[in-house]
C-alpha atoms as a PDB file:
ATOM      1  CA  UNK A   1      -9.806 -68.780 -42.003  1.00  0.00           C
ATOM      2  CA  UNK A   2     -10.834 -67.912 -38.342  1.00  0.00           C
ATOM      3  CA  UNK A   3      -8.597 -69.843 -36.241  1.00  0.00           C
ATOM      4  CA  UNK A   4     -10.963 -68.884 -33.284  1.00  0.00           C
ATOM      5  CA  UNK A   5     -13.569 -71.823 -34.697  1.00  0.00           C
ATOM      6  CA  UNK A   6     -10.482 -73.999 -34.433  1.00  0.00           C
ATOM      7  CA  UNK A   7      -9.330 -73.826 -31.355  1.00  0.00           C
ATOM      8  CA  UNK A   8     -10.190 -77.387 -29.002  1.00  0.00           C
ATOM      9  CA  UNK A   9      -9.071 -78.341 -25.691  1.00  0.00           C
ATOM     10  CA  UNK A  10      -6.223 -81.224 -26.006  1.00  0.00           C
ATOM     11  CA  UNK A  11      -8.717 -83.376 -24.244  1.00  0.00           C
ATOM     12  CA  UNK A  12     -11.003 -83.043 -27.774  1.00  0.00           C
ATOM     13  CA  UNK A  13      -7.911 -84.275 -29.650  1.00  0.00           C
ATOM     14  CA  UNK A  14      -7.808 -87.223 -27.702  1.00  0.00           C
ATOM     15  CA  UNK A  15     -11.185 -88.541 -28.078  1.00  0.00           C
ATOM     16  CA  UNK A  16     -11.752 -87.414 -31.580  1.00  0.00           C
ATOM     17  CA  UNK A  17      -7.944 -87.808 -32.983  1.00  0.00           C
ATOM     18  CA  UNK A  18      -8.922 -89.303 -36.294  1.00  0.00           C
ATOM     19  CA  UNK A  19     -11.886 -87.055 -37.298  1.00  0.00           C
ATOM     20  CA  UNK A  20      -9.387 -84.110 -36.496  1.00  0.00           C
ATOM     21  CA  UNK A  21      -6.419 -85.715 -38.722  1.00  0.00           C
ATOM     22  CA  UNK A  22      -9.597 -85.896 -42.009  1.00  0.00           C
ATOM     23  CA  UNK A  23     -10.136 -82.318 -40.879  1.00  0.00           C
ATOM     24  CA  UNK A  24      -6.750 -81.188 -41.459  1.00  0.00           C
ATOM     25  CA  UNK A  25      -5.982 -83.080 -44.723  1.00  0.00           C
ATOM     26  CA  UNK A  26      -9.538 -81.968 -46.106  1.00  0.00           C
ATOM     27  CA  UNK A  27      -9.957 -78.299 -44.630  1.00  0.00           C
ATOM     28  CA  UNK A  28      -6.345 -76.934 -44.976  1.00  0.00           C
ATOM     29  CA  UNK A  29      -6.851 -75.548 -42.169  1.00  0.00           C
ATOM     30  CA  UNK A  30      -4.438 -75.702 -38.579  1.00  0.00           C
ATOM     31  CA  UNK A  31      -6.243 -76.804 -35.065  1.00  0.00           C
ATOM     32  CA  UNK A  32      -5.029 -74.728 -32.318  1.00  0.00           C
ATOM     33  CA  UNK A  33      -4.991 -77.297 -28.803  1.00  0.00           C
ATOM     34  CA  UNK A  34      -5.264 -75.465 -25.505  1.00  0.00           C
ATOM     35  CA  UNK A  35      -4.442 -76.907 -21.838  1.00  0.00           C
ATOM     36  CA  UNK A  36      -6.070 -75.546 -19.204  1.00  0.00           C
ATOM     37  CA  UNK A  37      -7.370 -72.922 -21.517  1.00  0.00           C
ATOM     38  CA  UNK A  38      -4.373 -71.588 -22.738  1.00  0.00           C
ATOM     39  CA  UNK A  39      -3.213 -72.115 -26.681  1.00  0.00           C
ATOM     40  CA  UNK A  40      -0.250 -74.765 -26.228  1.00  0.00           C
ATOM     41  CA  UNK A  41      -0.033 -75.924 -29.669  1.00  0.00           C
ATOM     42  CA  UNK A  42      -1.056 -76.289 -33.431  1.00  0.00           C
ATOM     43  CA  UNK A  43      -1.876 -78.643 -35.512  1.00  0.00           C
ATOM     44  CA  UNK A  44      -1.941 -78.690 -39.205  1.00  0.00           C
ATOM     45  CA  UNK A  45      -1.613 -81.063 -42.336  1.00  0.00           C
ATOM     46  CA  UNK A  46       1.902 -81.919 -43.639  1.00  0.00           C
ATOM     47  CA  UNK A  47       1.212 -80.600 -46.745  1.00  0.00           C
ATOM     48  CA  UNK A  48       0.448 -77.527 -45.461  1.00  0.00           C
ATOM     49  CA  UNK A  49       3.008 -77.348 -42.811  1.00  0.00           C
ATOM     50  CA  UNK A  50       5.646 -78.104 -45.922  1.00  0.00           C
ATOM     51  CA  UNK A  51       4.113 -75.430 -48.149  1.00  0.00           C
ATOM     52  CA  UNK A  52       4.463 -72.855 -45.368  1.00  0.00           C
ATOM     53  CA  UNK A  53       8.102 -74.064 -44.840  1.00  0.00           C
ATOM     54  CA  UNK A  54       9.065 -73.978 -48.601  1.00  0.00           C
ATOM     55  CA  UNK A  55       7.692 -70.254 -48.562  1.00  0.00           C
ATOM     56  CA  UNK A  56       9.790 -69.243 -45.598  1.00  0.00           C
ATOM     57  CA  UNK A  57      12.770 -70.948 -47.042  1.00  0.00           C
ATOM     58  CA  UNK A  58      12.202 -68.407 -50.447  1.00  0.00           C
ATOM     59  CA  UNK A  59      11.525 -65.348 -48.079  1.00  0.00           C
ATOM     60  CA  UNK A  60      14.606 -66.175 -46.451  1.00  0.00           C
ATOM     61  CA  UNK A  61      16.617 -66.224 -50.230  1.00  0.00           C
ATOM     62  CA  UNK A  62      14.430 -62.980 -50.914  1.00  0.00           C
ATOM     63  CA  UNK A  63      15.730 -61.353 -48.245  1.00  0.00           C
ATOM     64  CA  UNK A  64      19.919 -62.390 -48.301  1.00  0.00           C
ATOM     65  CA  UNK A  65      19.692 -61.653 -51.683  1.00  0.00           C
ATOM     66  CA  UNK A  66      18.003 -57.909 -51.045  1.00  0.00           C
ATOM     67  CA  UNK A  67      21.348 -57.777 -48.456  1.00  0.00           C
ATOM     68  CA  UNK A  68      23.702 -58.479 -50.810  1.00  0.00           C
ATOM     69  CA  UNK A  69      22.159 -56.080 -53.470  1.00  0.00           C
ATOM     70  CA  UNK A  70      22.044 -53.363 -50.889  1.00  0.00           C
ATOM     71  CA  UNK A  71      25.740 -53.940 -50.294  1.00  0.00           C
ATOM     72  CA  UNK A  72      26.533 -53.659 -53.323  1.00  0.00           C
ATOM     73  CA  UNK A  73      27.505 -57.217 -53.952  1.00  0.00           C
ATOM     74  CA  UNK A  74      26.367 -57.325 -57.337  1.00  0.00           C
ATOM     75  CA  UNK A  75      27.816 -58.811 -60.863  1.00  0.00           C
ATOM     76  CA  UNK A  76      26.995 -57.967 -64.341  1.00  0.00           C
ATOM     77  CA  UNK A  77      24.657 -60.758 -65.595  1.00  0.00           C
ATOM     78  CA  UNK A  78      27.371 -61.853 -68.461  1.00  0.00           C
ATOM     79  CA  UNK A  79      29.541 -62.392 -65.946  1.00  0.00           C
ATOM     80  CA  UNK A  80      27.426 -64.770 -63.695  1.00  0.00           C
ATOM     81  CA  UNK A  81      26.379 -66.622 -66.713  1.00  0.00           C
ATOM     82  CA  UNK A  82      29.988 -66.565 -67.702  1.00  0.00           C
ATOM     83  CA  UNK A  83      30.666 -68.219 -64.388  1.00  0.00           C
ATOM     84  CA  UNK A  84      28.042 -70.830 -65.142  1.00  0.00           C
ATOM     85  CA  UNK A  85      29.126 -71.849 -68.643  1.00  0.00           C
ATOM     86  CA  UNK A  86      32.579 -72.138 -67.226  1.00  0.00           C
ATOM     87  CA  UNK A  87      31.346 -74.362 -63.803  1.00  0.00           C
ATOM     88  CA  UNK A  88      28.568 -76.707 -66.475  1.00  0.00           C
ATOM     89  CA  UNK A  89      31.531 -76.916 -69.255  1.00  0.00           C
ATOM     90  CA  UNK A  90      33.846 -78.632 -66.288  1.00  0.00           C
ATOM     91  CA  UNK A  91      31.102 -81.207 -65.190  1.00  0.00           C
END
């Protein structure tokens, strides 16, 4: 993706809004909307936009977990599964 053959002025969005909105849902691909040539914003489908946020939320679980490893906050699997039976047996 070169987001350099996306880039339009804000006045582009307004007079071609709908053909941008097919663009997004059928190209994947974000717009990025400049105001007096300067990048001010971007665009993208929701689907898109929710995929990226559903990877940064497991990044994010990546990463604590990667903490808590490091500090040594770590359990022998038996006894997290232990901890599981116990907390599914009371439910």
């Amino acid at each position: 993706m070169k987001l350099s053959q996306q880039v339009k002025p804000i006045s582009y969005l307004k007079a071609h809004a709908p053909e941008i909105v097919r663009s997004l849902a059928e190209n994947r691909e974000p717009v990025v909307l400049t105001v007096h040539g300067e990048a001010r914003a971007v665009l993208q489908d929701v689907s898109v936009y929710e995929e990226t946020q559903e990877t940064i939320a497991l990044l994010k679980v990546l990463a604590l977990t990667n903490k808590q490893v490091e500090a040594g906050k770590v359990d022998r699997a038996s006894e997290a599964f232990k901890r599981i039976r116990q907390r599914v047996s009371r439910s």
